[in-house]
Protein backbone atom coordinates (compact mmCIF):
# COMPACT_ATOMS: atom_id res chain seq x y z
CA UNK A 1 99.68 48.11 14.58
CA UNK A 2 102.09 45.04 14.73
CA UNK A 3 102.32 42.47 17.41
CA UNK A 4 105.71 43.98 18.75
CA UNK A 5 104.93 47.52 18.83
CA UNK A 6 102.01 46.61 20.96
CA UNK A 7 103.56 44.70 23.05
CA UNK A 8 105.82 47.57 23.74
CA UNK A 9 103.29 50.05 24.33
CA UNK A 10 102.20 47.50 26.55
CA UNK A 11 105.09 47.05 29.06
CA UNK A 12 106.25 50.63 28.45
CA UNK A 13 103.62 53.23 28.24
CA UNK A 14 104.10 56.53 29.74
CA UNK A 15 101.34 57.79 32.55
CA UNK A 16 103.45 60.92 33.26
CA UNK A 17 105.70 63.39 31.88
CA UNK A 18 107.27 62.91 35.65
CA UNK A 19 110.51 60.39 35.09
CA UNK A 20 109.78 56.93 37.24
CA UNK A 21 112.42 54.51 38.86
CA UNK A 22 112.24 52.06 36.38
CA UNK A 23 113.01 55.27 33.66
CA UNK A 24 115.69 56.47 35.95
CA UNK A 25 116.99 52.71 36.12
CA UNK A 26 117.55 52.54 32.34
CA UNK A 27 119.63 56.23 32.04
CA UNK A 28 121.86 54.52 34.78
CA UNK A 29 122.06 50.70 32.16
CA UNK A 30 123.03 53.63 29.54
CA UNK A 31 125.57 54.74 31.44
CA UNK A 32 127.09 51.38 32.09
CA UNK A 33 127.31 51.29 28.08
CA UNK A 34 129.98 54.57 28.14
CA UNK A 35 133.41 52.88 27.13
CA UNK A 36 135.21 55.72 28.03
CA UNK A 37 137.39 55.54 31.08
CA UNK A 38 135.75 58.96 32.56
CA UNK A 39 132.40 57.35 32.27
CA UNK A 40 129.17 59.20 33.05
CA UNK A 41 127.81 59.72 37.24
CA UNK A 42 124.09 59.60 37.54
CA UNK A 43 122.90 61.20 40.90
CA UNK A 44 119.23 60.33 41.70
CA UNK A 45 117.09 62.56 43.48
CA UNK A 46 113.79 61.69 45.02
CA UNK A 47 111.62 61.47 48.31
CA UNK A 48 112.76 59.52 51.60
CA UNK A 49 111.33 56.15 50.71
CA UNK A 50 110.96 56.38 47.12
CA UNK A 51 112.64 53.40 46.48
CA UNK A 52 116.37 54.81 45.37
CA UNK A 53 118.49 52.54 47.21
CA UNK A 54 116.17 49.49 46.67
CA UNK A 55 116.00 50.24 42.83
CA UNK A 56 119.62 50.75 41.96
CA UNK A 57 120.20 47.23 44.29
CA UNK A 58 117.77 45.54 42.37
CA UNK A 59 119.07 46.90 38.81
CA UNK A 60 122.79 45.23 40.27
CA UNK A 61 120.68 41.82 41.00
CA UNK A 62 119.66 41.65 37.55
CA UNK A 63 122.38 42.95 36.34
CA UNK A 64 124.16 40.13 37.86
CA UNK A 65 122.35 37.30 36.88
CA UNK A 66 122.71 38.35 33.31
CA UNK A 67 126.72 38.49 32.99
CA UNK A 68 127.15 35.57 35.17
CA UNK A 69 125.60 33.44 31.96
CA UNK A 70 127.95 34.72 30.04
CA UNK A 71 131.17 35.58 31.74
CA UNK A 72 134.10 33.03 31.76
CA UNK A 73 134.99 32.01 34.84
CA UNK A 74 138.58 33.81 34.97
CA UNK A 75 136.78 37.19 34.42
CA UNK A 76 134.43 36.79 37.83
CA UNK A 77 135.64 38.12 41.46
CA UNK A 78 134.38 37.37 44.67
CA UNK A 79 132.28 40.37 46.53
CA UNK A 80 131.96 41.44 50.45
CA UNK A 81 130.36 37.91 51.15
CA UNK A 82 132.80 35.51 49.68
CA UNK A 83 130.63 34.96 46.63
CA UNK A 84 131.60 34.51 43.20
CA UNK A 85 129.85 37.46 41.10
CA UNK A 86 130.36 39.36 37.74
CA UNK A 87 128.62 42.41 38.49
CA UNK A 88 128.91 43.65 42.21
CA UNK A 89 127.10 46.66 44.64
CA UNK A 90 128.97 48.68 46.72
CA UNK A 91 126.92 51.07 49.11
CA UNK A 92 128.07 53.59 50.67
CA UNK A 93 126.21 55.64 53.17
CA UNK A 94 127.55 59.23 53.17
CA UNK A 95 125.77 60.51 55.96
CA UNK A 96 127.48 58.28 58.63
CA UNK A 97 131.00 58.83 57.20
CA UNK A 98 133.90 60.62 57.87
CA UNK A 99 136.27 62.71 54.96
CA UNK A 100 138.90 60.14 56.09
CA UNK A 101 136.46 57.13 56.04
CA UNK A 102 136.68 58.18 51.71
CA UNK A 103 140.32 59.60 51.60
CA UNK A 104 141.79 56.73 54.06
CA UNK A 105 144.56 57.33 57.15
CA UNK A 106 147.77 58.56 56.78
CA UNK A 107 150.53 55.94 57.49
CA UNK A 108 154.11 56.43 57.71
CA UNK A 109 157.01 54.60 55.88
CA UNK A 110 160.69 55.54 55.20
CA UNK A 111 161.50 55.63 51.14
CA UNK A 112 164.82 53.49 49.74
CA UNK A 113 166.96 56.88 50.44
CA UNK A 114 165.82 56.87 53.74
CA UNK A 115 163.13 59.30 53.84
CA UNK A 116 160.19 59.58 55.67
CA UNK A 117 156.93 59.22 53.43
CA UNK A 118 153.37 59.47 53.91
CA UNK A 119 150.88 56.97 52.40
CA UNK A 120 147.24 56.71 52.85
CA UNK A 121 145.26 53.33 53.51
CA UNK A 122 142.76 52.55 51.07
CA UNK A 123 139.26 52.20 52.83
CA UNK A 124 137.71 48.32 52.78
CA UNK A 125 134.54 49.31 50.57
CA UNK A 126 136.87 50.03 47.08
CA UNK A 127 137.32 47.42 45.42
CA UNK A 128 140.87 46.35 44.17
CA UNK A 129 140.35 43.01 41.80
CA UNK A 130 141.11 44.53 37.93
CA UNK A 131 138.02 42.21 36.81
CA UNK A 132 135.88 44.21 39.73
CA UNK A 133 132.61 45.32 37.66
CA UNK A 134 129.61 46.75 39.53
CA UNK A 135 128.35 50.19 40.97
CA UNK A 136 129.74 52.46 43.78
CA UNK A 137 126.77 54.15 45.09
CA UNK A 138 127.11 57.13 47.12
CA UNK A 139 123.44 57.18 49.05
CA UNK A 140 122.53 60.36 50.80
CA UNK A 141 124.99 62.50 49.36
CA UNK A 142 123.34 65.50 50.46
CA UNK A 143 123.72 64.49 54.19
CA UNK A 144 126.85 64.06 53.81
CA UNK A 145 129.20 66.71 55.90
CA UNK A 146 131.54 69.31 53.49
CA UNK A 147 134.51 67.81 53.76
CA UNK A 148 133.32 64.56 52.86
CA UNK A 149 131.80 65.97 50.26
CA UNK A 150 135.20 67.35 49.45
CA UNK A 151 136.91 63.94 49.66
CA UNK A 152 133.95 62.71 47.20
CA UNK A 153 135.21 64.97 44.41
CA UNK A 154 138.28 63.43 43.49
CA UNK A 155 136.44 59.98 43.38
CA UNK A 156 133.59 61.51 41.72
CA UNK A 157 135.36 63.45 38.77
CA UNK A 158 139.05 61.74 38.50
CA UNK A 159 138.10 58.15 39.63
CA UNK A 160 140.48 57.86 42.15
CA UNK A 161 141.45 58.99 45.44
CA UNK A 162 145.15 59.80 46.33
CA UNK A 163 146.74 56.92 44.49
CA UNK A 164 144.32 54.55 44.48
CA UNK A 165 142.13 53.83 41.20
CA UNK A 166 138.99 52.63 40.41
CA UNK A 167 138.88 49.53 38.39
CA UNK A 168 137.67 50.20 34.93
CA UNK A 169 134.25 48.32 35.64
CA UNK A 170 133.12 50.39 38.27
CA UNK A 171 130.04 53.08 37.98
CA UNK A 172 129.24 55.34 40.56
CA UNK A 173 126.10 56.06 41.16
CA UNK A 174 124.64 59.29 43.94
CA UNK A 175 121.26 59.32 45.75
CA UNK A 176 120.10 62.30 47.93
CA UNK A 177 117.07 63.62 49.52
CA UNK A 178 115.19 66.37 47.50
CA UNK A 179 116.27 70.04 49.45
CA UNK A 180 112.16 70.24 49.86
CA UNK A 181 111.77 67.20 52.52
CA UNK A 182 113.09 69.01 56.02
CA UNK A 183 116.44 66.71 55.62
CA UNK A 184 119.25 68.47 57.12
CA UNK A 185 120.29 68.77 53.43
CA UNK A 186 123.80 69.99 52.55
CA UNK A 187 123.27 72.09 49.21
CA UNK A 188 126.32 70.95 46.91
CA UNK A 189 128.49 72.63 45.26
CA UNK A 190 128.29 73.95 41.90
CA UNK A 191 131.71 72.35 40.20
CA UNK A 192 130.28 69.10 42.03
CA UNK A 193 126.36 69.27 40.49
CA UNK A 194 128.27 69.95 36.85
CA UNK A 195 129.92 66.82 37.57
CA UNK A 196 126.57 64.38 37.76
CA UNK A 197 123.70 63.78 35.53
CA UNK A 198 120.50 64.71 37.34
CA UNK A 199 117.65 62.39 37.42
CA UNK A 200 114.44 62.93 39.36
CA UNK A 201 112.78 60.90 40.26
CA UNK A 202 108.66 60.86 40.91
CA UNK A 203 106.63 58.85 43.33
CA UNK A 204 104.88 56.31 40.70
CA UNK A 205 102.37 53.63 42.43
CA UNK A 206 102.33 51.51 38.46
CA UNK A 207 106.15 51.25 38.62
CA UNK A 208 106.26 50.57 41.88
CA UNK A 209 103.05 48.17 41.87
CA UNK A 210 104.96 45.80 39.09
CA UNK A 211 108.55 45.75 41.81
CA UNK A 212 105.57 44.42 44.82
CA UNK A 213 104.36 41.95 42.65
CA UNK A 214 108.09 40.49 41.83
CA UNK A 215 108.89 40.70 45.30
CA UNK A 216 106.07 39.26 47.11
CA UNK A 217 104.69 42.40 48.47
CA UNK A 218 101.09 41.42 50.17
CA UNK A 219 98.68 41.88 47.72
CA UNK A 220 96.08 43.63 49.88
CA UNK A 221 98.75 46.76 50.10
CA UNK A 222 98.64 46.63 46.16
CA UNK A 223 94.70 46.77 46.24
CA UNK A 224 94.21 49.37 49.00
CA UNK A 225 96.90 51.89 47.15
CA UNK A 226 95.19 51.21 43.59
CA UNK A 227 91.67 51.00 44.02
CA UNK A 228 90.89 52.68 47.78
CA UNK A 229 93.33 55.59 48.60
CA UNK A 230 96.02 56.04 45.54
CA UNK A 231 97.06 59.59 47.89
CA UNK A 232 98.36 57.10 50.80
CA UNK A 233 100.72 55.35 48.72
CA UNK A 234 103.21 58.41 49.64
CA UNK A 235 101.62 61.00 52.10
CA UNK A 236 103.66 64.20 51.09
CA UNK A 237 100.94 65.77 53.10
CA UNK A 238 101.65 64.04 56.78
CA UNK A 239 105.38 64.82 55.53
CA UNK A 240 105.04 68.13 54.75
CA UNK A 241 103.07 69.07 58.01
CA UNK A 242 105.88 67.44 60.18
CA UNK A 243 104.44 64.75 61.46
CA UNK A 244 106.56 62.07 62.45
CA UNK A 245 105.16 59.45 61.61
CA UNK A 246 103.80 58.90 57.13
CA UNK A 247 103.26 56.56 54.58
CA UNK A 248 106.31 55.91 51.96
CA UNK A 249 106.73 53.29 49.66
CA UNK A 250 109.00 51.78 52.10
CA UNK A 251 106.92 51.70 54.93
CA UNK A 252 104.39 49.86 52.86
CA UNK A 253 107.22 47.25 52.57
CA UNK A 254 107.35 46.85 56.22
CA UNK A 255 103.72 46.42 56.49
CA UNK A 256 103.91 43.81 54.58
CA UNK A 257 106.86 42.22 56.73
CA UNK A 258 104.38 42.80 59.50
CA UNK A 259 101.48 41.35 57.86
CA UNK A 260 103.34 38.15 57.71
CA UNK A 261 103.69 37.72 61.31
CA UNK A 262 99.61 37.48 61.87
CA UNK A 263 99.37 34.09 62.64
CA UNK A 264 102.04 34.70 65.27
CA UNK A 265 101.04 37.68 66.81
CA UNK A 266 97.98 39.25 68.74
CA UNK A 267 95.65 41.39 66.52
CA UNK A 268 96.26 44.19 68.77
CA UNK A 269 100.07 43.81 68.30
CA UNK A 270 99.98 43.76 64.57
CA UNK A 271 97.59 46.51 64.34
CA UNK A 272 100.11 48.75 66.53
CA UNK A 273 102.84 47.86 64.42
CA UNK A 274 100.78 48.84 62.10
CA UNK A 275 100.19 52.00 62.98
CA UNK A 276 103.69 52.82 64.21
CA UNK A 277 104.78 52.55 60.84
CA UNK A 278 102.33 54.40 58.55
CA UNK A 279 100.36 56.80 61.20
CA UNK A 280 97.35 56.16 62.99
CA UNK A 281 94.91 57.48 60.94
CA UNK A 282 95.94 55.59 57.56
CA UNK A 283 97.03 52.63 60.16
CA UNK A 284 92.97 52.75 61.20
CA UNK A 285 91.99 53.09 57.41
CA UNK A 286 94.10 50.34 56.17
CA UNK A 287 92.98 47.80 59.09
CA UNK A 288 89.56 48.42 58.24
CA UNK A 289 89.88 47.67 54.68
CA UNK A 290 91.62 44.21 55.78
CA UNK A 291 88.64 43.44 57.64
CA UNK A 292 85.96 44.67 55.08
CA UNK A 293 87.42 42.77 52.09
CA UNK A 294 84.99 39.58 50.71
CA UNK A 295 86.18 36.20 50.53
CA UNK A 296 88.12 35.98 47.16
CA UNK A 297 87.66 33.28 45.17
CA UNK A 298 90.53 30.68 43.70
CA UNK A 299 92.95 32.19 41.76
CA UNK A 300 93.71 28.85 40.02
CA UNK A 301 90.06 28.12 38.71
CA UNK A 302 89.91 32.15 37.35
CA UNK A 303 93.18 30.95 35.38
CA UNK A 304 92.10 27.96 34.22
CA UNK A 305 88.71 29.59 33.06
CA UNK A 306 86.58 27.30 35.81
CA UNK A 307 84.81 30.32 37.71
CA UNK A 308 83.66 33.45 35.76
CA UNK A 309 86.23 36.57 36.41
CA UNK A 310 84.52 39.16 38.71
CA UNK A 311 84.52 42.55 37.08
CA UNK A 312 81.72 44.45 38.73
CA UNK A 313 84.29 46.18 41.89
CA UNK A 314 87.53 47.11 41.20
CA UNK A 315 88.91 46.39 44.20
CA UNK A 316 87.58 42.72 43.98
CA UNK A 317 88.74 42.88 40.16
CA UNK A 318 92.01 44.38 40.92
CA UNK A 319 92.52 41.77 44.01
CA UNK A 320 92.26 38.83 41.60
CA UNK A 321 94.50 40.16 38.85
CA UNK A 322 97.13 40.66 41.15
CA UNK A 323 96.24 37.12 42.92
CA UNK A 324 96.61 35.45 39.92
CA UNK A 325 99.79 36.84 38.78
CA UNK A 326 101.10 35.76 42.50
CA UNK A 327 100.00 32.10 41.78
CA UNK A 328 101.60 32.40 38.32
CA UNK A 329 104.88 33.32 39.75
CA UNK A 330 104.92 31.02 42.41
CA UNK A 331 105.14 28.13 40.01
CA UNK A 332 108.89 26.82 39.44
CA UNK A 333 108.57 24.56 36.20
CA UNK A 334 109.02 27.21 33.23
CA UNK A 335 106.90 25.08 30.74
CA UNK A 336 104.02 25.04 33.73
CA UNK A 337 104.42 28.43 34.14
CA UNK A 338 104.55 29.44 30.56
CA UNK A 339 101.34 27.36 30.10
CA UNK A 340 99.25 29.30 33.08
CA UNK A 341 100.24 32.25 31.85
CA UNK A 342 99.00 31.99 27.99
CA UNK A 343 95.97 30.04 29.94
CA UNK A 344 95.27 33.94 31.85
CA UNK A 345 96.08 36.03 28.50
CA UNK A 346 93.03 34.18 26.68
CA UNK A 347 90.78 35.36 29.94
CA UNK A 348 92.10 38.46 29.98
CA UNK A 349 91.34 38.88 26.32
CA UNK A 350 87.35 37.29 27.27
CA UNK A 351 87.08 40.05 29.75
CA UNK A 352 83.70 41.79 29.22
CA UNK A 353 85.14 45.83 30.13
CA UNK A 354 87.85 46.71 28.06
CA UNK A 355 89.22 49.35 30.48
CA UNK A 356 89.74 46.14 32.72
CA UNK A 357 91.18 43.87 29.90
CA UNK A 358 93.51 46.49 29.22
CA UNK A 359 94.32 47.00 32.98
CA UNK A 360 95.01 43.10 33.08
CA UNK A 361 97.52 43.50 30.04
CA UNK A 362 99.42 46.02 31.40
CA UNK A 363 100.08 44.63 34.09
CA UNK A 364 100.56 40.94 33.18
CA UNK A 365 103.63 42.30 30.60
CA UNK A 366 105.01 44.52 32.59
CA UNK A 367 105.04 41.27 35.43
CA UNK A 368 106.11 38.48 33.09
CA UNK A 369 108.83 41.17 30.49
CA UNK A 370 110.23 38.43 28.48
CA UNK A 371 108.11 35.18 29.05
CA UNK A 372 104.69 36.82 27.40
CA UNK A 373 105.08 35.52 23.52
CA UNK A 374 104.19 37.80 21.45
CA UNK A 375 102.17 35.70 19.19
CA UNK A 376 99.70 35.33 22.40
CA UNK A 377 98.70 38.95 22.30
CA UNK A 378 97.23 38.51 18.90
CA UNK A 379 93.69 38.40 19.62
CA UNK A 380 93.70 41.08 22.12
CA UNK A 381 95.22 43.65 19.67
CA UNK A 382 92.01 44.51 17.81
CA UNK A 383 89.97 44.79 20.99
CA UNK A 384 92.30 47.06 23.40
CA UNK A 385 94.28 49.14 20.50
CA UNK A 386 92.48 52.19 20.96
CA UNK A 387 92.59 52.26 24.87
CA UNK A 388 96.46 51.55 24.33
């Protein structure tokens, strides 16, 4: 096995025959790659909370920060904000719009042989700069009323609406609720469906674990999920029994928001947030695994090989991996960085279980895509190979 195709297995290996976000993230880069002026519409489907909207922002982020480093100055536009980009987001909620909030308001005007006319006025959101490059995303398509559904199709198969035209740049890109979730759905039509390319997508805690990391999510969420009660991450249960209140990948977000305000807040106040967000009963499970978890020791001395890494509980185990790919991160200086992060490869490759060396790996590639050197993974290819 070489050095590359190991490292690929690494940051790309398949748990499910179920497509994830990240998956459904790359069909929508393919899509970007059509030339053709009809290019291809991805509609995602997926849970509330599954991370959609967040996912397809993030892919525009990146997205982003790639072109501007290579885009000439002439070819960039400014977006909503007043900020120069090369690759922009437009989002537009379906569910809270009107057919003419998509089609625009008729407007009178008399014609050069004197003739009264009708015009429409083009809603804010499109974009009208001819460099405009980015995606239109049409989130919660399904709630959307029929007729503006019915505006939607001319955008959706011609590109345009009335006489306006989308610039050549733009993708559009549909979320919706699956039919299965109690959502006052609308079911669309069949010459609409024919017009999209379907992607579903599944509730994944790995994919969604590596997005926490890169976004600061608290760690102890990422622990509790992984090692305590995987089934919480997204309670389809709680869902599908009505209740009002559930767990989501979202709401695990705003825990964490929460969690940050403890040195602000009561105990009793942060607990009831708590609970308000994710249910009482996983609320009371959570806050009792916050309280029940050890002292762990410093991230910085596992890294730099001082302290022995603990192995013997997962959650402790799984606590300091993720700990110490936080206080990787954190550092700003890219040779410091690069440095602390061979320094945890060689003590992930000393690990004594190889099912936990290999859970290390994974996860430190996926993290770091792009700043683990290949070269670095060479002793730890004869020793995790067959797990991989």
């Amino acid at each position: 096995m070489s050095v590359t195709s190991f490292y690929s297995d690494l940051v790309s290996s398949k748990i499910s025959d179920e497509i994830t976000l990240t998956e459904a993230l790359d069909v929508i880069r393919s899509a970007m790659k059509i030339k053709r002026i009809k290019k291809d519409k991805i509609f995602l489907w997926g849970l509330p909370g599954i991370g959609k909207s967040a996912g397809v922002a993030q892919l525009v982020k990146e997205e982003n920060e790639r072109l501007l480093k290579i885009t000439s100055q002439d070819k960039l536009f400014k977006n909503k904000k007043g900020e120069l980009v090369a690759f922009d987001f437009v989002d537009i909620r379906l569910s809270l719009k009107d057919a003419t909030d998509i089609s625009g308001l008729p407007t009178f005007y008399v014609d050069d042989n004197g003739k009264k006319r009708t015009e429409w006025a083009l809603p804010d959101e499109f974009p009208t700069d001819p460099n405009w490059k980015g995606i239109i995303f049409l989130d919660e398509f399904n709630l959307a009323q029929p007729l503006v559904m019915n505006a939607c199709y001319q955008l959706v198969e011609d590109r345009r609406v009335g006489s306006y035209v989308l610039p050549e740049g733009a993708i559009i890109v549909a979320a919706g609720n699956e039919n299965n979730c109690k959502a006052f759905n609308t079911e669309l039509p069949d010459a609409l469906k024919d017009r999209f390319t379907h992607i579903k997508i599944a509730d994944d805690f790995n994919t969604w674990s590596i997005w926490a990391i890169n976004n600061n999510i608290n760690q102890n969420i990422i622990t509790f999920l992984k090692t305590q009660h995987p089934e919480l991450f997204y309670d389809k249960q709680s869902m599908q029994n009505g209740l009002t209140v559930f767990a989501t990948p979202r709401s695990w977000e705003v825990v964490s928001q929460i969690l940050e305000l403890e040195d602000e807040l009561p105990e009793n106040t942060i607990k009831n947030h708590i609970n308000g967000r994710i249910g009482v009963e996983t609320g009371t499970i959570f806050w009792n695994y916050l309280k029940q978890s050890k002292q762990l020791p410093n991230f910085d001395h596992i890294i730099d090989g001082k302290i022995q890494f603990p192995e013997q509980q997962l959650d402790i185990f799984y606590s300091c991996v993720v700990g110490c790919l936080y206080t990787i991160k954190n550092i700003l200086n890219a040779d410091q960085r690069s440095e602390k992060l061979y320094n945890f490869i060689k003590v992930i490759d000393n690990l004594t279980k190889i099912e936990n060396g290999t859970l290390a790996l994974k996860l430190t590639c996926s993290v770091f895509k792009g700043e683990v050197k290949h070269n670095w993974l060479d002793n730890c290819i004869a020793k995790y190979k067959e797990i991989i």
